[in-house]
PDB file of N, CA and C in Angstrom:
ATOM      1  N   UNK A   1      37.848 -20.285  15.042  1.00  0.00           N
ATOM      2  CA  UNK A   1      38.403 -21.167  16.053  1.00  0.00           C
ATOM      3  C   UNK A   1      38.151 -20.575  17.437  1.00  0.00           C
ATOM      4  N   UNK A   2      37.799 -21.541  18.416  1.00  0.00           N
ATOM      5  CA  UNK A   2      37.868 -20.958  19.518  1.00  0.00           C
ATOM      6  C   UNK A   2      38.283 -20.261  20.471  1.00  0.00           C
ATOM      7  N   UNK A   3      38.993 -19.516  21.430  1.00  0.00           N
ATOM      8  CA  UNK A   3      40.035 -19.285  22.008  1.00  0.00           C
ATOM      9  C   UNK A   3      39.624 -20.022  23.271  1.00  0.00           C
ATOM     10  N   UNK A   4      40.342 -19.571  24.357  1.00  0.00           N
ATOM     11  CA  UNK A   4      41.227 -20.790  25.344  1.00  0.00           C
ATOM     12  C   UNK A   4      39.985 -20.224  26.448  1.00  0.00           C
ATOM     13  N   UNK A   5      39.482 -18.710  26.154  1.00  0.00           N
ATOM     14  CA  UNK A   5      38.397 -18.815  27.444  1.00  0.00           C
ATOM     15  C   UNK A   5      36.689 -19.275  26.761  1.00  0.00           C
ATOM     16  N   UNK A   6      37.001 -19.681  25.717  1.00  0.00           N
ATOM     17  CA  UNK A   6      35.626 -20.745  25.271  1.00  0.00           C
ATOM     18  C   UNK A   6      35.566 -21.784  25.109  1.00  0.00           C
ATOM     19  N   UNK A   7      36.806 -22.611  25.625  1.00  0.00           N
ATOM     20  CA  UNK A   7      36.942 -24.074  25.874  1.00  0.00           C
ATOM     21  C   UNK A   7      36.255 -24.403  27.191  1.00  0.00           C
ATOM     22  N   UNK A   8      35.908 -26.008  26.860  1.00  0.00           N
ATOM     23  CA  UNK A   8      35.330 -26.177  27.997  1.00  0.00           C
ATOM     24  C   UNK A   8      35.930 -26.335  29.443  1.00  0.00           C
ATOM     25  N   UNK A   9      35.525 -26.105  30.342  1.00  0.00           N
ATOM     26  CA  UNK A   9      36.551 -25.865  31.753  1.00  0.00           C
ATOM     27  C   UNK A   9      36.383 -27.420  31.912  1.00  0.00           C
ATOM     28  N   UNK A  10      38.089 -27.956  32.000  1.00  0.00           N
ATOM     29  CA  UNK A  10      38.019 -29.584  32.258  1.00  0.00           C
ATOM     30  C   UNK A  10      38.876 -29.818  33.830  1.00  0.00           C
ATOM     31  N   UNK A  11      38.002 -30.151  34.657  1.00  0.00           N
ATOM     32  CA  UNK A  11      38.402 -30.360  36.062  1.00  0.00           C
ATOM     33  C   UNK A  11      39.196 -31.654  36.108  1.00  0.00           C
ATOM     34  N   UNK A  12      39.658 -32.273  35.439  1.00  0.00           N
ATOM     35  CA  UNK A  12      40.422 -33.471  35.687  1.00  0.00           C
ATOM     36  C   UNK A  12      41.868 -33.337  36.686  1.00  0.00           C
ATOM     37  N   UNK A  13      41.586 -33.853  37.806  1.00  0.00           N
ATOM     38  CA  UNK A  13      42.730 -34.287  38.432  1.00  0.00           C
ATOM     39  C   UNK A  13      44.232 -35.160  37.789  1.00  0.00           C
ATOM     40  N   UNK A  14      44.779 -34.882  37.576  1.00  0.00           N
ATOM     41  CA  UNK A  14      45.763 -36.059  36.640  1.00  0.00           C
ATOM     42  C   UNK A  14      46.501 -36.376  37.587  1.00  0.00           C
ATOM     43  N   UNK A  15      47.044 -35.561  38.417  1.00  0.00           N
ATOM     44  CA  UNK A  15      48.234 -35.952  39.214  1.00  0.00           C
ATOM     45  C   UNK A  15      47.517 -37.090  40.223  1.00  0.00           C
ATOM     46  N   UNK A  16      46.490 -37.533  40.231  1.00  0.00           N
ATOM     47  CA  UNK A  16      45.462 -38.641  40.991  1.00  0.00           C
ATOM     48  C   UNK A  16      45.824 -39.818  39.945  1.00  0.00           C
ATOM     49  N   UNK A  17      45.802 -39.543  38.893  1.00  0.00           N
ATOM     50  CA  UNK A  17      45.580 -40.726  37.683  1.00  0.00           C
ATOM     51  C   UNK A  17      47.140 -41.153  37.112  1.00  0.00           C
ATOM     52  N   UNK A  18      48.022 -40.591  37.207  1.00  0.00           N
ATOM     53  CA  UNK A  18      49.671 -40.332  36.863  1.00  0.00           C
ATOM     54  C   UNK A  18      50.639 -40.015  37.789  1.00  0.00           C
ATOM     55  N   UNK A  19      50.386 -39.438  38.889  1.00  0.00           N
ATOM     56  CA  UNK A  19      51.277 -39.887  39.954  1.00  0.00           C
ATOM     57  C   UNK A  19      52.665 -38.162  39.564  1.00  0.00           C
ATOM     58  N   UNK A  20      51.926 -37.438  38.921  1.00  0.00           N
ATOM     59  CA  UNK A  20      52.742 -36.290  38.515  1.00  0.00           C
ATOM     60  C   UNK A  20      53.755 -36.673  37.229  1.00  0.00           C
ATOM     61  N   UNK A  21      53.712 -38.054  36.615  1.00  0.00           N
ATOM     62  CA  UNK A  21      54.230 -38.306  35.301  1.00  0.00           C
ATOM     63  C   UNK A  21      53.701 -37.625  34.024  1.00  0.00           C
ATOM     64  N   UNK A  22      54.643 -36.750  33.416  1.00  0.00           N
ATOM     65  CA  UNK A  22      54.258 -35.714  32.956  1.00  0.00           C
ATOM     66  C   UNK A  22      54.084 -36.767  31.359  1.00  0.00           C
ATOM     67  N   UNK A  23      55.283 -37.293  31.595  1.00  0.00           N
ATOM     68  CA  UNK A  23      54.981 -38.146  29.675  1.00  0.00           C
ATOM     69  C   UNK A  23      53.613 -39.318  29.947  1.00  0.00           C
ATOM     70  N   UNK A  24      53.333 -39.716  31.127  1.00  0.00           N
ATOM     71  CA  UNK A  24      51.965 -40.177  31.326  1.00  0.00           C
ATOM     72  C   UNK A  24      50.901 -39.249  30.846  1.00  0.00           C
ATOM     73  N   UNK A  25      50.578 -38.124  31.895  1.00  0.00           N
ATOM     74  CA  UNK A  25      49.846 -37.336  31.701  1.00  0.00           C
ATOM     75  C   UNK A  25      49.691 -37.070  30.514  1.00  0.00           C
ATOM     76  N   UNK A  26      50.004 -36.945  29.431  1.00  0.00           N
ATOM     77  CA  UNK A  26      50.342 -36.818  28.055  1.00  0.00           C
ATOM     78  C   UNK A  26      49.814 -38.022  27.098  1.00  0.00           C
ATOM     79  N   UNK A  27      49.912 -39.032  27.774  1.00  0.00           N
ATOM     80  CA  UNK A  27      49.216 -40.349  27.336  1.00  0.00           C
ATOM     81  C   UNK A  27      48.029 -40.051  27.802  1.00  0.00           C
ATOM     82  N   UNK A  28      47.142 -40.309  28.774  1.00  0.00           N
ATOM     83  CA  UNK A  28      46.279 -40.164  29.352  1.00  0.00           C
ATOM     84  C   UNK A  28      45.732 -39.182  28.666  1.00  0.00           C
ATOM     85  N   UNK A  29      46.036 -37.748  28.608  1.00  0.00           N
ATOM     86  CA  UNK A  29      45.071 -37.167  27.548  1.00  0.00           C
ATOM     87  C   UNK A  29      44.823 -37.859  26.271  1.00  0.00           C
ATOM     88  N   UNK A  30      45.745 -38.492  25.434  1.00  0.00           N
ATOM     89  CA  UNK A  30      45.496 -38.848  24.427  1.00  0.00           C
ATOM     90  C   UNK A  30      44.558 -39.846  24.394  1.00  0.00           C
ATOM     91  N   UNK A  31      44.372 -40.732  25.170  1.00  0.00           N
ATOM     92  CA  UNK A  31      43.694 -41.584  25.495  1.00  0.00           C
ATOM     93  C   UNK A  31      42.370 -41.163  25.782  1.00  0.00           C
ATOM     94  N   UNK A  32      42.261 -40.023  26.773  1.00  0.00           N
ATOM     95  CA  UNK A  32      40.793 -39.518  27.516  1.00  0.00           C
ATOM     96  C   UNK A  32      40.442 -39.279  25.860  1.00  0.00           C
ATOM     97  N   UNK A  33      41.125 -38.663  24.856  1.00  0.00           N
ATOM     98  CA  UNK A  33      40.102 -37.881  23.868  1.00  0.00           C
ATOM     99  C   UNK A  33      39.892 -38.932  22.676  1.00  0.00           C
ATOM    100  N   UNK A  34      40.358 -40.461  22.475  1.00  0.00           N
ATOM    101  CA  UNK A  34      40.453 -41.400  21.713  1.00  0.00           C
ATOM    102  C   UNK A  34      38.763 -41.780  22.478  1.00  0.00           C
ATOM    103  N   UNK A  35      38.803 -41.883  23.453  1.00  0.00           N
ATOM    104  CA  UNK A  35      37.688 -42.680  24.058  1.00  0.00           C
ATOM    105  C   UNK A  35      36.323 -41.864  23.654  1.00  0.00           C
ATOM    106  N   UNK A  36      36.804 -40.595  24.076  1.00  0.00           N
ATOM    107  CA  UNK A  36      35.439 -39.458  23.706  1.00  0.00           C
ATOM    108  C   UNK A  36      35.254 -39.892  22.046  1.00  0.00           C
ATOM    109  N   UNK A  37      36.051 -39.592  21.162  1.00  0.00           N
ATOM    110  CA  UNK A  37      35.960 -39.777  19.876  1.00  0.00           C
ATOM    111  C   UNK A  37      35.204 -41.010  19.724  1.00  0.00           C
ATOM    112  N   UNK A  38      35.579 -41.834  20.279  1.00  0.00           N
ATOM    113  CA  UNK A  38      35.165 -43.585  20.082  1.00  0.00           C
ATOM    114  C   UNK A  38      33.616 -43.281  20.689  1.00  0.00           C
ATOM    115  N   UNK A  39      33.584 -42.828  21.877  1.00  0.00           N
ATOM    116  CA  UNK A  39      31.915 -42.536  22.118  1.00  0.00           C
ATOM    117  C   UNK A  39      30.680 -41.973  21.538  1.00  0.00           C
ATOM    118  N   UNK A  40      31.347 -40.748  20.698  1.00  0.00           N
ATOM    119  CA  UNK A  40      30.685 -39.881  19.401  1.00  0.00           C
ATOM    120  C   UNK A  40      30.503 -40.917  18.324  1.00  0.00           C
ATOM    121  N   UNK A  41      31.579 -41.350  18.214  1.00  0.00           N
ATOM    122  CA  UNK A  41      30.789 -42.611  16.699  1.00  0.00           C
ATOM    123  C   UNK A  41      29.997 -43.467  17.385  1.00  0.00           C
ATOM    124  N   UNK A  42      30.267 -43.831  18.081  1.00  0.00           N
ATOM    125  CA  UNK A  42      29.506 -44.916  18.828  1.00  0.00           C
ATOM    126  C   UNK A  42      27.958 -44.457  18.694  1.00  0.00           C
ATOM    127  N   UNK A  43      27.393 -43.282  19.671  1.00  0.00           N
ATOM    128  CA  UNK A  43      26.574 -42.460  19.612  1.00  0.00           C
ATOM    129  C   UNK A  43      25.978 -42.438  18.175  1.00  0.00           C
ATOM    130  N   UNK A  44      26.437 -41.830  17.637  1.00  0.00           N
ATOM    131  CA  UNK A  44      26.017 -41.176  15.723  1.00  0.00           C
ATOM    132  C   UNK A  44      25.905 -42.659  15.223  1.00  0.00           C
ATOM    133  N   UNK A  45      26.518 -43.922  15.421  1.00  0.00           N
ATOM    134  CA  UNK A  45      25.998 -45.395  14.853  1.00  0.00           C
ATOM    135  C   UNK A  45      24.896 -45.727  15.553  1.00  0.00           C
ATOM    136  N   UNK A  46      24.699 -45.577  17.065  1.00  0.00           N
ATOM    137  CA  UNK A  46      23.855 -46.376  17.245  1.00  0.00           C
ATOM    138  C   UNK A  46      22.261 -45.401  17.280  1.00  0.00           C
ATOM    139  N   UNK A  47      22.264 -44.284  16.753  1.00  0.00           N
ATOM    140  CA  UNK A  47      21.446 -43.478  16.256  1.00  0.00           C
ATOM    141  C   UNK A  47      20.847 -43.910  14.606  1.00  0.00           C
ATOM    142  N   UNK A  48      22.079 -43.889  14.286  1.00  0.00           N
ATOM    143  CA  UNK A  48      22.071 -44.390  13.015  1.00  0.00           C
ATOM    144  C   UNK A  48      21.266 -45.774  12.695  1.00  0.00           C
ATOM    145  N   UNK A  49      21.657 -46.679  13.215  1.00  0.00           N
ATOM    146  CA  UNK A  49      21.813 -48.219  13.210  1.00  0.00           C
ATOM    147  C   UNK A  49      20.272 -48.231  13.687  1.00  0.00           C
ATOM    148  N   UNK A  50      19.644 -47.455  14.832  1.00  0.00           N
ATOM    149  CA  UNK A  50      18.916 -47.774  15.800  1.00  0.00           C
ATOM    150  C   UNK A  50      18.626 -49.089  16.911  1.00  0.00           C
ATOM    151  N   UNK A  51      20.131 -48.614  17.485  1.00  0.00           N
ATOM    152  CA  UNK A  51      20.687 -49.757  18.119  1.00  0.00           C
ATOM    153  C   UNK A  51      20.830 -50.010  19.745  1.00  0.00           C
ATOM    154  N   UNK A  52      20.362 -49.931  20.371  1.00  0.00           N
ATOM    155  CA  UNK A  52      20.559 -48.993  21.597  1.00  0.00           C
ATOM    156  C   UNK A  52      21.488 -50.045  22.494  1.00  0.00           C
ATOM    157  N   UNK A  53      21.928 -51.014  22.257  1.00  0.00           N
ATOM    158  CA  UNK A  53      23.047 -51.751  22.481  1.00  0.00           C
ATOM    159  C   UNK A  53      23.969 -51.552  22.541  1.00  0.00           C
ATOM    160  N   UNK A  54      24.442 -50.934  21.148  1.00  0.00           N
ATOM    161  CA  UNK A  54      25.073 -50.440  20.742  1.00  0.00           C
ATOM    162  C   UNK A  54      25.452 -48.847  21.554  1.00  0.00           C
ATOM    163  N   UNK A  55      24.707 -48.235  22.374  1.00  0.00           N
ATOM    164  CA  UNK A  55      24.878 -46.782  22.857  1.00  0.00           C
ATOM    165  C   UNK A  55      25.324 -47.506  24.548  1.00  0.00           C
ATOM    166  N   UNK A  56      24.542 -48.532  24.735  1.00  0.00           N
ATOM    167  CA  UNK A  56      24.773 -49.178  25.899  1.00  0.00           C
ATOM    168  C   UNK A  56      26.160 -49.634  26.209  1.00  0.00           C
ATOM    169  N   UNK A  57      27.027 -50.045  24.983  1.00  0.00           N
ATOM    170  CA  UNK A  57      28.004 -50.680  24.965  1.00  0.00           C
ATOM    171  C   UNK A  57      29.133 -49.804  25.103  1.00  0.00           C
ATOM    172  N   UNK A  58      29.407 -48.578  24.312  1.00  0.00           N
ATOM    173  CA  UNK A  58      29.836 -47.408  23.886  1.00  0.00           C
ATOM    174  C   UNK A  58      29.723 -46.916  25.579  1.00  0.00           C
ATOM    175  N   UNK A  59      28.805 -46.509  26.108  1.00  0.00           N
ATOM    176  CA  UNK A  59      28.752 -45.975  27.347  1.00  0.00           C
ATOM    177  C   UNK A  59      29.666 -46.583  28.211  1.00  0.00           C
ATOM    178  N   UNK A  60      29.636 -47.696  28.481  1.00  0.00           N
ATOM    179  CA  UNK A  60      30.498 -48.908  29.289  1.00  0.00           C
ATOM    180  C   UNK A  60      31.700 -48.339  28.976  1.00  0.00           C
ATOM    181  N   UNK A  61      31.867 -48.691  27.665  1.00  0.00           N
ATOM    182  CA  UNK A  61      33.350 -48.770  27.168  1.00  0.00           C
ATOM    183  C   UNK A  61      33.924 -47.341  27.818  1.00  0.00           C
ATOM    184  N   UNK A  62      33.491 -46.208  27.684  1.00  0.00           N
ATOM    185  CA  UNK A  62      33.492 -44.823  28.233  1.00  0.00           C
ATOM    186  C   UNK A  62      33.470 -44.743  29.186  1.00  0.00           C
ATOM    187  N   UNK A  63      33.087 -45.142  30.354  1.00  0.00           N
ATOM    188  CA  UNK A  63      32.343 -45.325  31.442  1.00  0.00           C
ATOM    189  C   UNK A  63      33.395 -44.323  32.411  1.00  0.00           C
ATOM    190  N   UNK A  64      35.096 -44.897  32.418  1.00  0.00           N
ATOM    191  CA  UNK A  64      36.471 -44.375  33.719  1.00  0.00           C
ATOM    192  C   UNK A  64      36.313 -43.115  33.181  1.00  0.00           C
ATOM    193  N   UNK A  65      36.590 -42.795  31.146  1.00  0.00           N
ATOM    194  CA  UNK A  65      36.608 -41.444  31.049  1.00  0.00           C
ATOM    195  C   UNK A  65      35.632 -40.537  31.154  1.00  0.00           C
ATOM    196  N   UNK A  66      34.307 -41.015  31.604  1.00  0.00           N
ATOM    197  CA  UNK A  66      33.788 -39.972  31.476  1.00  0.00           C
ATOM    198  C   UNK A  66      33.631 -39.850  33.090  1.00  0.00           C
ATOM    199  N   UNK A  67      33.309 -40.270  33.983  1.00  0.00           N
ATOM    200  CA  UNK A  67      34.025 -40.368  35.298  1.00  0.00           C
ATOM    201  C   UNK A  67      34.978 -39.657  35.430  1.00  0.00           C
ATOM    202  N   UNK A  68      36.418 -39.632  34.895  1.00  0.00           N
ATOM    203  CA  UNK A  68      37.261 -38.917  35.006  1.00  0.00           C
ATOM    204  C   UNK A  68      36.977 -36.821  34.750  1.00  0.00           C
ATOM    205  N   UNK A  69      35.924 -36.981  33.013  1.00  0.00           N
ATOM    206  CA  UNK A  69      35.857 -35.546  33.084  1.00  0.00           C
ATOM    207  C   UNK A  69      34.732 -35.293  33.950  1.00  0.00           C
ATOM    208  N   UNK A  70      34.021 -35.716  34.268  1.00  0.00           N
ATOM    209  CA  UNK A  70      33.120 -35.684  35.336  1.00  0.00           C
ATOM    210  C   UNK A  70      32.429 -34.206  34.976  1.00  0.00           C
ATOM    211  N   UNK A  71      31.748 -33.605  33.891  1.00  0.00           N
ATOM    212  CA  UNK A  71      31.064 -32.987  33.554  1.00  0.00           C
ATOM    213  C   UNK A  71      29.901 -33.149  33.443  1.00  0.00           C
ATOM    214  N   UNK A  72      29.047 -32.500  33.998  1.00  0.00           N
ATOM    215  CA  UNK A  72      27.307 -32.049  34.539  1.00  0.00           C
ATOM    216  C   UNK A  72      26.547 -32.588  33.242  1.00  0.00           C
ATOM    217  N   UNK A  73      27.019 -31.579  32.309  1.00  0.00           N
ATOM    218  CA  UNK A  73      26.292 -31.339  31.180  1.00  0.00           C
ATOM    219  C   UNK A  73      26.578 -32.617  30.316  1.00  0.00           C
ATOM    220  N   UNK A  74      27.862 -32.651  29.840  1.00  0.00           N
ATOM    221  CA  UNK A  74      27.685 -34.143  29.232  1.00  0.00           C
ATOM    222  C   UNK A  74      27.200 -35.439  29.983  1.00  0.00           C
ATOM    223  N   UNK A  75      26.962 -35.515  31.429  1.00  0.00           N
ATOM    224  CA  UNK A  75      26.764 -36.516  31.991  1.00  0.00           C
ATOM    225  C   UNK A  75      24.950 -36.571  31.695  1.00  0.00           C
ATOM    226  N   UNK A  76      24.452 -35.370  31.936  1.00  0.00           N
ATOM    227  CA  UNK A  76      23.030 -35.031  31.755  1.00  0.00           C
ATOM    228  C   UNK A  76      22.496 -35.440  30.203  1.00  0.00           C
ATOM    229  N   UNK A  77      23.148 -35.145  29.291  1.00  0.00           N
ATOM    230  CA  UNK A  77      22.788 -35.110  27.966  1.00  0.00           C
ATOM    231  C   UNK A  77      23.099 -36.640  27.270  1.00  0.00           C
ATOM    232  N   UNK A  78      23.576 -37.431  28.249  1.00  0.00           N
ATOM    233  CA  UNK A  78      24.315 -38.945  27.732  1.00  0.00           C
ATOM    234  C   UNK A  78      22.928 -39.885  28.730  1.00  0.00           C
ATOM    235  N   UNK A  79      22.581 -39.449  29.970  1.00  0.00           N
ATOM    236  CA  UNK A  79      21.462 -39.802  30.484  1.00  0.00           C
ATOM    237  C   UNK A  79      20.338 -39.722  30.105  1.00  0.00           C
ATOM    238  N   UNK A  80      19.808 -38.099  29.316  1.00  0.00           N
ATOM    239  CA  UNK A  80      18.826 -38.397  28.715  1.00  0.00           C
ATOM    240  C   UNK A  80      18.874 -38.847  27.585  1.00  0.00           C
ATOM    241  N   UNK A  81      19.754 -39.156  27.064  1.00  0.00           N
ATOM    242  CA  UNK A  81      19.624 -39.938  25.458  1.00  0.00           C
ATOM    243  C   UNK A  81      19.463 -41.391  25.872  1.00  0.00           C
ATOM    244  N   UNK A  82      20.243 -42.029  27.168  1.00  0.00           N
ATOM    245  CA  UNK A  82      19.951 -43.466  26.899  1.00  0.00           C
ATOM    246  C   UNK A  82      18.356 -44.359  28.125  1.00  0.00           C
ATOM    247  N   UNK A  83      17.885 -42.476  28.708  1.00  0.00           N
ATOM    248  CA  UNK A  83      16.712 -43.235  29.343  1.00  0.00           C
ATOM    249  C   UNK A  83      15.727 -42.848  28.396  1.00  0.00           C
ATOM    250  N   UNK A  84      15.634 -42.473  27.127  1.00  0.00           N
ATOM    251  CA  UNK A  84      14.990 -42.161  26.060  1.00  0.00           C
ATOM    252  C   UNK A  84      14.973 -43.555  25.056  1.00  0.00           C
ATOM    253  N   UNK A  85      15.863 -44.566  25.321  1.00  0.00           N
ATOM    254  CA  UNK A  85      16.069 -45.472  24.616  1.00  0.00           C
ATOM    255  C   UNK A  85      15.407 -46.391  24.917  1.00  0.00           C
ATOM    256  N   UNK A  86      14.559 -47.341  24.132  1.00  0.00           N
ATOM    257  CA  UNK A  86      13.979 -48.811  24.854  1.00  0.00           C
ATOM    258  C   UNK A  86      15.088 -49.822  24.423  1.00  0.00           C
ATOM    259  N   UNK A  87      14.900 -50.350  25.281  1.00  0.00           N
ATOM    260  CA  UNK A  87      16.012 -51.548  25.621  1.00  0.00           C
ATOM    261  C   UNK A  87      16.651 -52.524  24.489  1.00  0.00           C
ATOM    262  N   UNK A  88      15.755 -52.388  23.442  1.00  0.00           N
ATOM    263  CA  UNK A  88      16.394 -53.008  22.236  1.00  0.00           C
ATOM    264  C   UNK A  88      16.680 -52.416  21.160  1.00  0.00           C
ATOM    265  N   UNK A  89      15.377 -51.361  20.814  1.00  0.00           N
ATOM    266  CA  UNK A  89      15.628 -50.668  19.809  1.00  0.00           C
ATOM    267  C   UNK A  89      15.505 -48.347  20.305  1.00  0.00           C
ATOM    268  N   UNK A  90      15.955 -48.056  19.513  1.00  0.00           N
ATOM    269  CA  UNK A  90      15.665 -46.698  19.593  1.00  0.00           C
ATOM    270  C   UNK A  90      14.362 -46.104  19.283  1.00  0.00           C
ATOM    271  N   UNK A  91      13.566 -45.975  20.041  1.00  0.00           N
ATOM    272  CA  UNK A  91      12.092 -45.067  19.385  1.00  0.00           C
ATOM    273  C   UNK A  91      12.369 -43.919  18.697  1.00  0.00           C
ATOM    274  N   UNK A  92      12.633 -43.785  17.820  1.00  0.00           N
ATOM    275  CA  UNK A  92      12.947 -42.336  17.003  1.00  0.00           C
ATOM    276  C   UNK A  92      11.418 -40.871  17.361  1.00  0.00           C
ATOM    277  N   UNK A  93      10.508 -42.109  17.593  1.00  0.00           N
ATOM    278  CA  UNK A  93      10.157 -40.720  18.210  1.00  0.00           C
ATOM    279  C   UNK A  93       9.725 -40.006  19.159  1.00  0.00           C
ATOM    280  N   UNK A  94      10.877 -40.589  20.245  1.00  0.00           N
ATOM    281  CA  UNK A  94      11.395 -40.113  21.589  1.00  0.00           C
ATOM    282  C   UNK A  94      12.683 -39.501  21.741  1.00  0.00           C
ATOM    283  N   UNK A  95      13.626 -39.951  20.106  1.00  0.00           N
ATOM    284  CA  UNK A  95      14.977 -39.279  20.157  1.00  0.00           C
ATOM    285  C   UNK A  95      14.867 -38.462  18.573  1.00  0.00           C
ATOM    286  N   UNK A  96      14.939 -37.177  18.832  1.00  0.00           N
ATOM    287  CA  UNK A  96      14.875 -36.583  17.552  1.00  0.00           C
ATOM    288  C   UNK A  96      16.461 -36.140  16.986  1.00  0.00           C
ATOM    289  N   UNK A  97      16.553 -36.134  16.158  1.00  0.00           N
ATOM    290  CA  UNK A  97      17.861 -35.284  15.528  1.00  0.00           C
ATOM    291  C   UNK A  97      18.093 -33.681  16.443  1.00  0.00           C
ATOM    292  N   UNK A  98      17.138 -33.327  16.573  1.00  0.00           N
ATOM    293  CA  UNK A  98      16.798 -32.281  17.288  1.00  0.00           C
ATOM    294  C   UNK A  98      17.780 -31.985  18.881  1.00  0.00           C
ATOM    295  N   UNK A  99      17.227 -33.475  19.212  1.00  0.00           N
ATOM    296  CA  UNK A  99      17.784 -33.330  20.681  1.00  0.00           C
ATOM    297  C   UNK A  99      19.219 -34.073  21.326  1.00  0.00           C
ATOM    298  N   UNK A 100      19.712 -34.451  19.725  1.00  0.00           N
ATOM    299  CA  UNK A 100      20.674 -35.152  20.048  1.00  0.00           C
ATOM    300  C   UNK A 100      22.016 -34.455  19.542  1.00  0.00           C
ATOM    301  N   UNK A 101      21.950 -33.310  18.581  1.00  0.00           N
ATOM    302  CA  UNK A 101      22.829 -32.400  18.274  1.00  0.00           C
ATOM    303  C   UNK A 101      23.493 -31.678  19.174  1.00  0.00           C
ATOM    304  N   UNK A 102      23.170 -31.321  20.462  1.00  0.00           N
ATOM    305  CA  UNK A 102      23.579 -30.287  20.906  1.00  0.00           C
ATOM    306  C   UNK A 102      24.919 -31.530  22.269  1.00  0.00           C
ATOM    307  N   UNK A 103      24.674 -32.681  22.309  1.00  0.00           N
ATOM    308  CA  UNK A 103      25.535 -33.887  22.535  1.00  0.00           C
ATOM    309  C   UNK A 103      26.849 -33.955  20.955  1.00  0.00           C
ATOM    310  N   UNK A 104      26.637 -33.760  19.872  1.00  0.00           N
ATOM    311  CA  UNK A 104      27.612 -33.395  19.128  1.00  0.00           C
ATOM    312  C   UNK A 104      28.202 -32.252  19.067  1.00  0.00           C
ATOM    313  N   UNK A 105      27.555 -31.290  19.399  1.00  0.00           N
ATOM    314  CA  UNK A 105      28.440 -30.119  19.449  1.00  0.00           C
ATOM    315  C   UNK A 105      28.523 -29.928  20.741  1.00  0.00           C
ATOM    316  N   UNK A 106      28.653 -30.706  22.232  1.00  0.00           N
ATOM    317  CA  UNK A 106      29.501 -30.860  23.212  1.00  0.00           C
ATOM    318  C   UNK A 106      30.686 -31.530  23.053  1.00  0.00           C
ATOM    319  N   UNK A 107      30.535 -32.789  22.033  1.00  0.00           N
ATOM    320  CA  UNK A 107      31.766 -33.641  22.007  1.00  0.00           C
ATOM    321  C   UNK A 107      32.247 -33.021  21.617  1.00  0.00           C
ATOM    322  N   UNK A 108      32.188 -32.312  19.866  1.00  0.00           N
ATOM    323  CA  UNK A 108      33.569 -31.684  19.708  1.00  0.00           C
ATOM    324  C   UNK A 108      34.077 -30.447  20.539  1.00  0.00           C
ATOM    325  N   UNK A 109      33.086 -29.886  20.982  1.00  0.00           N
ATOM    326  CA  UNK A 109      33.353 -28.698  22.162  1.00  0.00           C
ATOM    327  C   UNK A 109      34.327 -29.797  22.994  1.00  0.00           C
ATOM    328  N   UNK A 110      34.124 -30.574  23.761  1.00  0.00           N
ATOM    329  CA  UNK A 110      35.273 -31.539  24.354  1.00  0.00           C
ATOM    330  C   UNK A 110      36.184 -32.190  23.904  1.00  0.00           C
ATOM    331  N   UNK A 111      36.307 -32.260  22.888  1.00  0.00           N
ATOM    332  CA  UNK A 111      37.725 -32.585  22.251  1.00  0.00           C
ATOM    333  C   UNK A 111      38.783 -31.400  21.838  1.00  0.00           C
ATOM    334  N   UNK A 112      38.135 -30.125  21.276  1.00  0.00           N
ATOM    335  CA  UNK A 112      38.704 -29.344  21.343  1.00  0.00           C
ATOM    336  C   UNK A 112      39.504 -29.018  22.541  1.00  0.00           C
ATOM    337  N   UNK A 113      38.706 -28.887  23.441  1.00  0.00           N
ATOM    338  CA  UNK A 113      39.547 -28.697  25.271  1.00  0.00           C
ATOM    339  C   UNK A 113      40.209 -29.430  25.706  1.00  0.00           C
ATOM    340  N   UNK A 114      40.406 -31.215  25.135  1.00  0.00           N
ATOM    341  CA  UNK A 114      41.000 -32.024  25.699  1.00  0.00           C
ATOM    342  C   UNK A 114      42.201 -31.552  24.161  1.00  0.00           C
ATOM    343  N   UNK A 115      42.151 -31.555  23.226  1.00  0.00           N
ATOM    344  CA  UNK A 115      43.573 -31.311  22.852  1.00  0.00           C
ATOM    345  C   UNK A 115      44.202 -30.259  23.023  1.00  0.00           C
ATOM    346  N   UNK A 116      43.719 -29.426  23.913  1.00  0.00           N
ATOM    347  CA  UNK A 116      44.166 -28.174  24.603  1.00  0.00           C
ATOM    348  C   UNK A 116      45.395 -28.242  25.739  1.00  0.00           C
ATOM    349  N   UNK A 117      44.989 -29.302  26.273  1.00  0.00           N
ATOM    350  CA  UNK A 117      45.431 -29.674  27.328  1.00  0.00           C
ATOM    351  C   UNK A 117      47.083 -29.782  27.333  1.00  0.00           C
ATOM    352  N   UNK A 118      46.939 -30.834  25.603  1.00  0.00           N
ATOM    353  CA  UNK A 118      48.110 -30.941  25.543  1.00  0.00           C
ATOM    354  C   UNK A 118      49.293 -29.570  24.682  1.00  0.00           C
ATOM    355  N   UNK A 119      48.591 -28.542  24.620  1.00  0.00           N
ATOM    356  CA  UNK A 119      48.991 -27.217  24.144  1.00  0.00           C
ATOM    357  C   UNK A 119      49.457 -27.592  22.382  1.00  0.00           C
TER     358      UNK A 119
END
């Protein structure tokens, strides 16, 4: 298991998003890491599926939280997966298993840190 200085550093402002409501704030995480979760399947289906609609849609739906964690690296690694995508279908061989793993082992690297949050 990880410890607390190999989590990912999450810059989220809350007291911007909650107003210093601590049983908010508490929602709001739960929520930020429902959405991430919902984005990872999303992701792994429309890989799966070869759907890129489907990654298009998922992104949207994601869109405030990932804005909110406002991270480099996942923002970089969610960009090149969907300018790798043609517009209807997935070219598999422009997206390898290869290059899309290290986007799964960020998410759960980010979920781990977001249920951190809530100790």
């Amino acid at each position: 298991m990880k410890n607390e200085s190999d989590l990912i550093a999450l810059h989220i402002d809350f007291d911007k998003y909650t107003d210093g409501d601590v049983d908010f704030k508490r929602e709001l995480i739960s929520l930020i890491a429902i959405d991430i979760m919902e984005l990872h399947r999303c992701i792994v289906n429309a890989f799966k599926l070869n759907d890129a609609e489907l990654l298009r849609k998922g992104c949207h739906k994601a869109s405030t939280t990932l804005e909110m964690i406002n991270d480099p690296e996942l923002t970089t690694l969610i960009h090149a997966l969907k300018e790798k995508m043609a517009k209807t279908k997935i070219d598999r061989s422009l997206v390898s298993e290869e290059e899309i793993l290290p986007l799964y082992k960020f998410f759960n690297e980010l979920a781990r840190s977001i249920a951190h949050l809530n100790g």
